[in-house]
Protein backbone atom coordinates (compact mmCIF):
# COMPACT_ATOMS: atom_id res chain seq x y z
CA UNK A 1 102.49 71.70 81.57
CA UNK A 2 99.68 69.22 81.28
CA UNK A 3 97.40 71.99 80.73
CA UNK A 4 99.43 72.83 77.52
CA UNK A 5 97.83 71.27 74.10
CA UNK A 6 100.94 71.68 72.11
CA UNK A 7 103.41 68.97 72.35
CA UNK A 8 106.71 71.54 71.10
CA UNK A 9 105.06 73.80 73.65
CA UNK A 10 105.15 71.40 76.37
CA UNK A 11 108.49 69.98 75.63
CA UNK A 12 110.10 73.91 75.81
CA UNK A 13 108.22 74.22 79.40
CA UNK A 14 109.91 70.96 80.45
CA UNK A 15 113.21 72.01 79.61
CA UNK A 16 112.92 75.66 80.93
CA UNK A 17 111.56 74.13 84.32
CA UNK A 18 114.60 72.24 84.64
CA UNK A 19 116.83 75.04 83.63
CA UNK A 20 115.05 77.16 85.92
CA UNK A 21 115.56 74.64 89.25
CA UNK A 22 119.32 76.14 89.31
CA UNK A 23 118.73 79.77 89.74
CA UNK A 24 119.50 81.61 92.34
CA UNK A 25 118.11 85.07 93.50
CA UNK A 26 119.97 88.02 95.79
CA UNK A 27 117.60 90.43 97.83
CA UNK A 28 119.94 92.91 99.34
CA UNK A 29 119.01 95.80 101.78
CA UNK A 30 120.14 98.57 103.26
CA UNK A 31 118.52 100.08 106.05
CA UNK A 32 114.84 100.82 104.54
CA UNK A 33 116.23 100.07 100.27
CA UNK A 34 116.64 97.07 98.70
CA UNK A 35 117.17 95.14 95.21
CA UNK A 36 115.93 91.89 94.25
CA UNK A 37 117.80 90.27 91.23
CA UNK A 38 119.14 87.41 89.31
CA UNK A 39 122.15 86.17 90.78
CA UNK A 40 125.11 86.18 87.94
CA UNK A 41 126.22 82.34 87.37
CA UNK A 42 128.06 80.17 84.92
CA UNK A 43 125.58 78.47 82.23
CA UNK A 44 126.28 74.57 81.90
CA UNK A 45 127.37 74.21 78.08
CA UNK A 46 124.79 72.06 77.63
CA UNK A 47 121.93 74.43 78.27
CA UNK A 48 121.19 76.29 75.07
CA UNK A 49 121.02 80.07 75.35
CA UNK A 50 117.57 80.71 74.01
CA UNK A 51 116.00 78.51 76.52
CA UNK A 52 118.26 80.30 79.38
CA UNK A 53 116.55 83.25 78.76
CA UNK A 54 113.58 81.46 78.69
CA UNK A 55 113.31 79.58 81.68
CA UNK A 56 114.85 83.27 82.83
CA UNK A 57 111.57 85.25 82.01
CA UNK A 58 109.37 82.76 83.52
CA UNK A 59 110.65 83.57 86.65
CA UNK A 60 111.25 87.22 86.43
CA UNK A 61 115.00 86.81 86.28
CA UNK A 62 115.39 89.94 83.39
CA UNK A 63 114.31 92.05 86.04
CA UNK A 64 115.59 94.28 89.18
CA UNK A 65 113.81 95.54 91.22
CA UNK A 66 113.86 98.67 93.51
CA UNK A 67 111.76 98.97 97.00
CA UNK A 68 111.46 101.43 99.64
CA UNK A 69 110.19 100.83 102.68
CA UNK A 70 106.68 103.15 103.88
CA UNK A 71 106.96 104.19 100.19
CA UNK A 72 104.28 102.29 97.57
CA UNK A 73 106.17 103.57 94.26
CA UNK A 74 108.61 100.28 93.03
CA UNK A 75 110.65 100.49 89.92
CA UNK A 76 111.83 97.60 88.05
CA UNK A 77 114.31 97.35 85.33
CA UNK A 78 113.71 95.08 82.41
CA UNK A 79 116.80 93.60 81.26
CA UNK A 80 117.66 92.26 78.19
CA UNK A 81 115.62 94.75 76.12
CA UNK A 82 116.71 97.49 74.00
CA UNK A 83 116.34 99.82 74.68
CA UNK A 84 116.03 99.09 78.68
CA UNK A 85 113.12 99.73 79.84
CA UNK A 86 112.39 100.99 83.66
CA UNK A 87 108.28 100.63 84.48
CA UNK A 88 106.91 102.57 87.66
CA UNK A 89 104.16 100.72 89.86
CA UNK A 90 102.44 102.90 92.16
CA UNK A 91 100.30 100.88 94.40
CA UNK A 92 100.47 99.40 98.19
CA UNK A 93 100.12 95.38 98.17
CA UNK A 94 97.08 94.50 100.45
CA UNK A 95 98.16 91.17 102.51
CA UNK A 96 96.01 88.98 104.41
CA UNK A 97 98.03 87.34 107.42
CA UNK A 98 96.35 83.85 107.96
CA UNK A 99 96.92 81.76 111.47
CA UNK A 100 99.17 79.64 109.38
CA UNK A 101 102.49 79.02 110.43
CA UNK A 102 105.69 76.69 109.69
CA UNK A 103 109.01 76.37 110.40
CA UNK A 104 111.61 77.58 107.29
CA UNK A 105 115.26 76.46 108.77
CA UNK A 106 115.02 77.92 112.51
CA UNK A 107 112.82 80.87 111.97
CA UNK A 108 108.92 80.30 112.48
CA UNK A 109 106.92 82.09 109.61
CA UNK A 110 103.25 83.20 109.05
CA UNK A 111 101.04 82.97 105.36
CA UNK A 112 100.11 86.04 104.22
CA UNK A 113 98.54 86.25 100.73
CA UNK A 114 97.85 88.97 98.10
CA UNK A 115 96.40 88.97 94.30
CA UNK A 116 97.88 91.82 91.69
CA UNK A 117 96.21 92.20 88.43
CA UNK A 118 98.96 92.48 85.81
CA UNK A 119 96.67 93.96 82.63
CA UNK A 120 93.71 91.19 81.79
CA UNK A 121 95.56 88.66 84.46
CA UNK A 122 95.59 88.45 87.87
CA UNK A 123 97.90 86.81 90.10
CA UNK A 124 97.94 85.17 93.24
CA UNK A 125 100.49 85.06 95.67
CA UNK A 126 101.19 83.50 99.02
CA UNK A 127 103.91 84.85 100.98
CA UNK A 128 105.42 83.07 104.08
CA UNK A 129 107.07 85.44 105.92
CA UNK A 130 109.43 85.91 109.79
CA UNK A 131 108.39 88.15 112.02
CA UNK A 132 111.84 87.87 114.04
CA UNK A 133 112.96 89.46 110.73
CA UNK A 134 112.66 92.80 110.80
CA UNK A 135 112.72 93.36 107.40
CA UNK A 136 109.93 94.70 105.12
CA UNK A 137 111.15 93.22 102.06
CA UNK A 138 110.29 89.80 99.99
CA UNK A 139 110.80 88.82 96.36
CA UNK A 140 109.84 90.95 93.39
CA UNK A 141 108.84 93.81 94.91
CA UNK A 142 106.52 92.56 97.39
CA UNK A 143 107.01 94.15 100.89
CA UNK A 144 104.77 95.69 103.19
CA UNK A 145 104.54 92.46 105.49
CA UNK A 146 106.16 92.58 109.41
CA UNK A 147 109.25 90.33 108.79
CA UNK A 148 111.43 89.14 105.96
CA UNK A 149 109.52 86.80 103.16
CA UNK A 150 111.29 83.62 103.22
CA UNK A 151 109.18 81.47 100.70
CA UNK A 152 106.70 82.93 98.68
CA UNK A 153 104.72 81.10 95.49
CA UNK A 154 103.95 83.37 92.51
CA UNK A 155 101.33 80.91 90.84
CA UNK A 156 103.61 78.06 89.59
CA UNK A 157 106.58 79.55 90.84
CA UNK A 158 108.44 79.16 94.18
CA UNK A 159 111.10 81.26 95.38
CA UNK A 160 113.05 79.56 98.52
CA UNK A 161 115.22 81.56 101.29
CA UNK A 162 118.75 79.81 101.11
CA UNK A 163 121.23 81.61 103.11
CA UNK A 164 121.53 85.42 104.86
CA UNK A 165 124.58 87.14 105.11
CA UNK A 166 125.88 90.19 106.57
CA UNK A 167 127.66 92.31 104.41
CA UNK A 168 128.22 95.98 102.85
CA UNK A 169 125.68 96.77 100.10
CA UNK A 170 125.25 99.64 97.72
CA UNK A 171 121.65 100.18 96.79
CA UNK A 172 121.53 102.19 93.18
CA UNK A 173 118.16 102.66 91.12
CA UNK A 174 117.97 100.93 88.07
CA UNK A 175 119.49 103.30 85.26
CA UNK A 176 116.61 104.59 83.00
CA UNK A 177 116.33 104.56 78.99
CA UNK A 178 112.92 104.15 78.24
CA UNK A 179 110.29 104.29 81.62
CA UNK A 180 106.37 103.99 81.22
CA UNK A 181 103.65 102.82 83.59
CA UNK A 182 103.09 99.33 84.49
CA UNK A 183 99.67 99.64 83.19
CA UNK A 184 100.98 100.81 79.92
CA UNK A 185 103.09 97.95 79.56
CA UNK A 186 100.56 95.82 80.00
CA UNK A 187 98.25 96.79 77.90
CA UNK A 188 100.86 96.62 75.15
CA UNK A 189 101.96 93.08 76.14
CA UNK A 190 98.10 92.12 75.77
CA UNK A 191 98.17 93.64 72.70
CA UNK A 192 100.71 92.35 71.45
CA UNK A 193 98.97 88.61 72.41
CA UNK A 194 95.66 89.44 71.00
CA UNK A 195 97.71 90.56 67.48
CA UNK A 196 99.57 86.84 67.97
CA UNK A 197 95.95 84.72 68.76
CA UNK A 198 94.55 86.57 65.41
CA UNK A 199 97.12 85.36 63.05
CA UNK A 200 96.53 82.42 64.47
């Protein structure tokens, strides 16, 4: 935020930060599927909508998404657009395992990081990750690493393991309206940012 020039600007960031602080994320699997999404929770009255969804978008919360394990295609839904729109990435995250290691709760975890360019940006992100956890799978999409991500940072965001539990899932796709390429969206979001900068 101190980065930001624009005092409204900063002020909006401020309050979506500490909207944002309450979330809470689900990443179900089953066998080699899972789902990463927004939890479903009651909004304080207080909180005012717009800067829900918001704070929501700055950490990915208006979207699912859909891993396979061994299988480099993901799918994620973006919510709260109309009509719904379901983008296809086809790629295999590269992760480089460091010798760092920490404790998370009982389990001992290893730093592995990764960049992805997302159209003219590219992001970095540092995964810690269990190896007693068998599990593929991490926030957003990003799998590929021998045990289950427990913390990973996604630039200035941080997601934090909370709880597992065993229970019955049902893994479903996201249900398609609209579905293009990641790159395609992209280059329409920077577009559409390049069209905003010009009119100033």
């Amino acid at each position: 935020m101190s980065e930001m020039k624009n005092a409204e600007s900063q002020r909006m960031a401020g309050m979506a930060a500490e909207i944002m602080v309450d979330f809470e994320f689900q990443l179900l699997i089953d066998n080699n599927e899972s789902i990463f999404k927004q939890s479903e929770q009651l909004v304080r009255d207080d909180v005012n909508p717009l800067m829900y969804e918001l704070a929501s978008g700055f950490c990915s919360g208006n979207e699912v998404w859909y891993t396979k394990t061994g299988d480099s295609n993901k799918r994620i839904a973006l919510l709260n657009s109309e009509p719904s729109i379901v983008l296809t990435l086809d790629e295999k995250v590269q992760w480089e395992i460091t010798n760092e290691s920490k404790y998370i709760g009982k389990f001992k975890v290893l730093k592995a990081t990764t960049t992805r360019k997302l159209g003219s940006y590219l992001e970095e992100i540092e995964a810690w990750f269990a190896p007693e956890l068998p599990y593929s799978f991490g926030p957003l999409g990003y799998n590929g690493l021998p045990g289950l991500v427990l913390e990973m940072h996604r630039d200035k965001v941080v997601y934090k393991f909370k709880e597992i539990q065993e229970k019955d899932v049902s893994i479903k796709l996201p249900k398609r309206s609209k579905e293009m390429t990641f790159e395609k969206y992209y280059e329409m979001l920077d577009a559409n940012m390049a069209e905003i900068k010009k009119r100033g």
